[in-house]
Each structure stands twice: as C-alpha cells, then as structure tokens.
Protein backbone atom coordinates (compact mmCIF):
# COMPACT_ATOMS: atom_id res chain seq x y z
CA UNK A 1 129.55 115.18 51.16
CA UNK A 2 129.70 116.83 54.58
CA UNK A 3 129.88 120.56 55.27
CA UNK A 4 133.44 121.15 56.80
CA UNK A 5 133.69 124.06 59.28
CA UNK A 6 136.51 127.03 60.05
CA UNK A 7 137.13 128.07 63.27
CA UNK A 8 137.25 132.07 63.75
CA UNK A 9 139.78 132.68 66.15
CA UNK A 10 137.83 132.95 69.37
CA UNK A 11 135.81 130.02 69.19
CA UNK A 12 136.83 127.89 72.71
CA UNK A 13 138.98 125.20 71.67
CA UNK A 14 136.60 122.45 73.30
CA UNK A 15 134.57 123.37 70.66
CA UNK A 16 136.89 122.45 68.01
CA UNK A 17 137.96 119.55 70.20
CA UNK A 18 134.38 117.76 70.55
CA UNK A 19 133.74 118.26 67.21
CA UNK A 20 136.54 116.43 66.00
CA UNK A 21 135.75 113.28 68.35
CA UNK A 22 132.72 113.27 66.59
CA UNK A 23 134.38 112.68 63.25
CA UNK A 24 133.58 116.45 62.12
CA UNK A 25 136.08 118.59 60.07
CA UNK A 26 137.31 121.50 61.49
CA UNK A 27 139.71 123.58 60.86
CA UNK A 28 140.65 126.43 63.06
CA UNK A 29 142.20 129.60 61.40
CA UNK A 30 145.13 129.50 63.42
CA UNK A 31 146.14 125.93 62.42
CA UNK A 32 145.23 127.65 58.88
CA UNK A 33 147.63 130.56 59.77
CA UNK A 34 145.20 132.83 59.18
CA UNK A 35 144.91 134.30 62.71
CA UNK A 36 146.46 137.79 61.71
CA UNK A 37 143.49 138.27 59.07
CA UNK A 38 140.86 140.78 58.98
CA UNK A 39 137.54 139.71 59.36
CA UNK A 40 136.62 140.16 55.62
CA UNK A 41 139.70 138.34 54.69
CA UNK A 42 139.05 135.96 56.91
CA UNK A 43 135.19 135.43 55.43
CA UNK A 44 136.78 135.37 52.17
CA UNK A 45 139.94 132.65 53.07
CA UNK A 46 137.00 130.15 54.23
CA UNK A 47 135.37 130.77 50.51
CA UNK A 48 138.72 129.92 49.07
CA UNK A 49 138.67 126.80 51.33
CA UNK A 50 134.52 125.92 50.65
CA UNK A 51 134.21 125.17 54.91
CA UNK A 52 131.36 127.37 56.80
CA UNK A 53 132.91 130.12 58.80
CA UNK A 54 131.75 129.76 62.94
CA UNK A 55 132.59 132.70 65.04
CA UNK A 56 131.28 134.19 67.94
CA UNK A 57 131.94 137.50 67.11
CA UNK A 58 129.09 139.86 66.75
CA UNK A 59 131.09 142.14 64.14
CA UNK A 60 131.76 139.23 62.42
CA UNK A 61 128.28 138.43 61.71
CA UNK A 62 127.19 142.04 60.99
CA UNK A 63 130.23 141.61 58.42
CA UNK A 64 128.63 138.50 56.50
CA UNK A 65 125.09 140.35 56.50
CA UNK A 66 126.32 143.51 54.44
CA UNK A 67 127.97 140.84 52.03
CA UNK A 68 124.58 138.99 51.69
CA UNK A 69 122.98 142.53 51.13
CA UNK A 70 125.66 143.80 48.68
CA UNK A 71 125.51 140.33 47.02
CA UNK A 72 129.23 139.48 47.76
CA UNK A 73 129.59 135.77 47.62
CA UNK A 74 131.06 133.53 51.27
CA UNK A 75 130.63 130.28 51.83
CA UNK A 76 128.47 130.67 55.04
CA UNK A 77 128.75 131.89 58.41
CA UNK A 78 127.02 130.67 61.49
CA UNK A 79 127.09 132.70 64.49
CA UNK A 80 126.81 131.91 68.53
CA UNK A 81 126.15 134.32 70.83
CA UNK A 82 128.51 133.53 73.53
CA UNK A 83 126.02 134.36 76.17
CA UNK A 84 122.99 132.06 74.69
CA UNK A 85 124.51 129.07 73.94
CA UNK A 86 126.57 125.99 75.87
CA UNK A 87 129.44 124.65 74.78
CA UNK A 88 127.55 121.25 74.65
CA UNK A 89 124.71 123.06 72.55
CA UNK A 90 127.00 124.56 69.65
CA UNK A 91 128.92 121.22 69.42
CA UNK A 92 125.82 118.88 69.40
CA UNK A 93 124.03 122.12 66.94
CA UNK A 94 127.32 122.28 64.93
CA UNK A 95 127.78 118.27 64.35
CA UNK A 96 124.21 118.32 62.99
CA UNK A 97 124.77 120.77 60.63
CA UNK A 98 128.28 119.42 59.74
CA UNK A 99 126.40 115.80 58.96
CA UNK A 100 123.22 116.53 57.49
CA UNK A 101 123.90 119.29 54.99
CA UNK A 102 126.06 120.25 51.69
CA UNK A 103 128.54 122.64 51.42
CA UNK A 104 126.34 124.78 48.38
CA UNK A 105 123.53 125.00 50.86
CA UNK A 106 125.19 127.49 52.54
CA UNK A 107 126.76 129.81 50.36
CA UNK A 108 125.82 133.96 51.34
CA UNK A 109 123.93 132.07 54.38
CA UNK A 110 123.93 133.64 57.71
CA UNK A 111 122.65 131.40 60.19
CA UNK A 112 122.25 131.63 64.12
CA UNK A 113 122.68 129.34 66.96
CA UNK A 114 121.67 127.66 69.27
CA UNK A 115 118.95 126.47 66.71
C-alpha cells in the first residue's frame, strides 16, 4: 500500500499536478471541500481520510507539533518551507515518500522537507 497525500490549501497546484503524472494520490482539500476548515479540523479531516497532510504553512506545522506533544492522534504532516524548497524538489521528495512508505508509518509524524 502507498501513502496517499492531502493537499492544504496553499500548496501550488503544480505540485498536486506533477504528482499525479507520477501515478501519486493526491487529494487537495478543496476538491475535498474542505477549504473553509480550520487548521485543526483540517489535520483531523486527513485522519478521517488516512492520507498525510502537506502544507506549507508554518502555523500549520506548529499545529501538528502540540498534537504530537499532547498525544492527539493525525495521520502525519509534512511540511515545506516555501522559501527552501523547489517545486521540482517537493514533488520528486513527495513521490518518494508517497511510493516507498505505509500509511501507519506516519501517524503523530511531523516531518520536514526538502529531505
């Protein structure tokens, strides 16, 4: 089984797109309706739907760190700093991830990218 992603609401959409011609899921919360969440409900919604939350958001991130601390379960978020990472890098960094690893593996993870 592959990991499938969700797309926080500011990721660029030739993120999403590359991915997908790669044969990666995605799923973007907008296509998800979700767009009008909160962050947490956000982090929770891509529990419900067992896909690894990708944002770019700083907040975000700091947001899935006091749930690791507090012990509150998510089904893994990996952040990318907008200013430290290519397009190219996040897609080809994101596909890896997408391929090589389970969907458990991540739970209350926080990871960072580029790797």
């Amino acid at each position: 089984m592959t990991v499938g992603l969700y797309m926080d609401v500011h990721v660029p959409m030739a993120i999403t797109e590359q991915l997908r011609r790669r044969g990666v899921d995605v799923l973007t919360a907008i296509e998800d309706e979700a767009d009008t969440l909160k962050d947490d409900e956000l982090l929770a919604r891509a529990l419900e739907l067992r896909r690894v939350l990708f944002t770019q958001d700083i907040r975000f991130k700091a947001l899935a760190e006091d749930w690791q601390r507090q012990g509150k379960a998510f089904a893994g978020l990996i952040f990318g700093h907008q200013l430290r990472g290519t397009i190219g890098q996040f897609v080809k960094d994101l596909d890896f991830i997408a391929q090589v690893s389970e969907p458990d593996e991540w739970m209350n993870i926080v990871e960072h990218l580029p790797f």
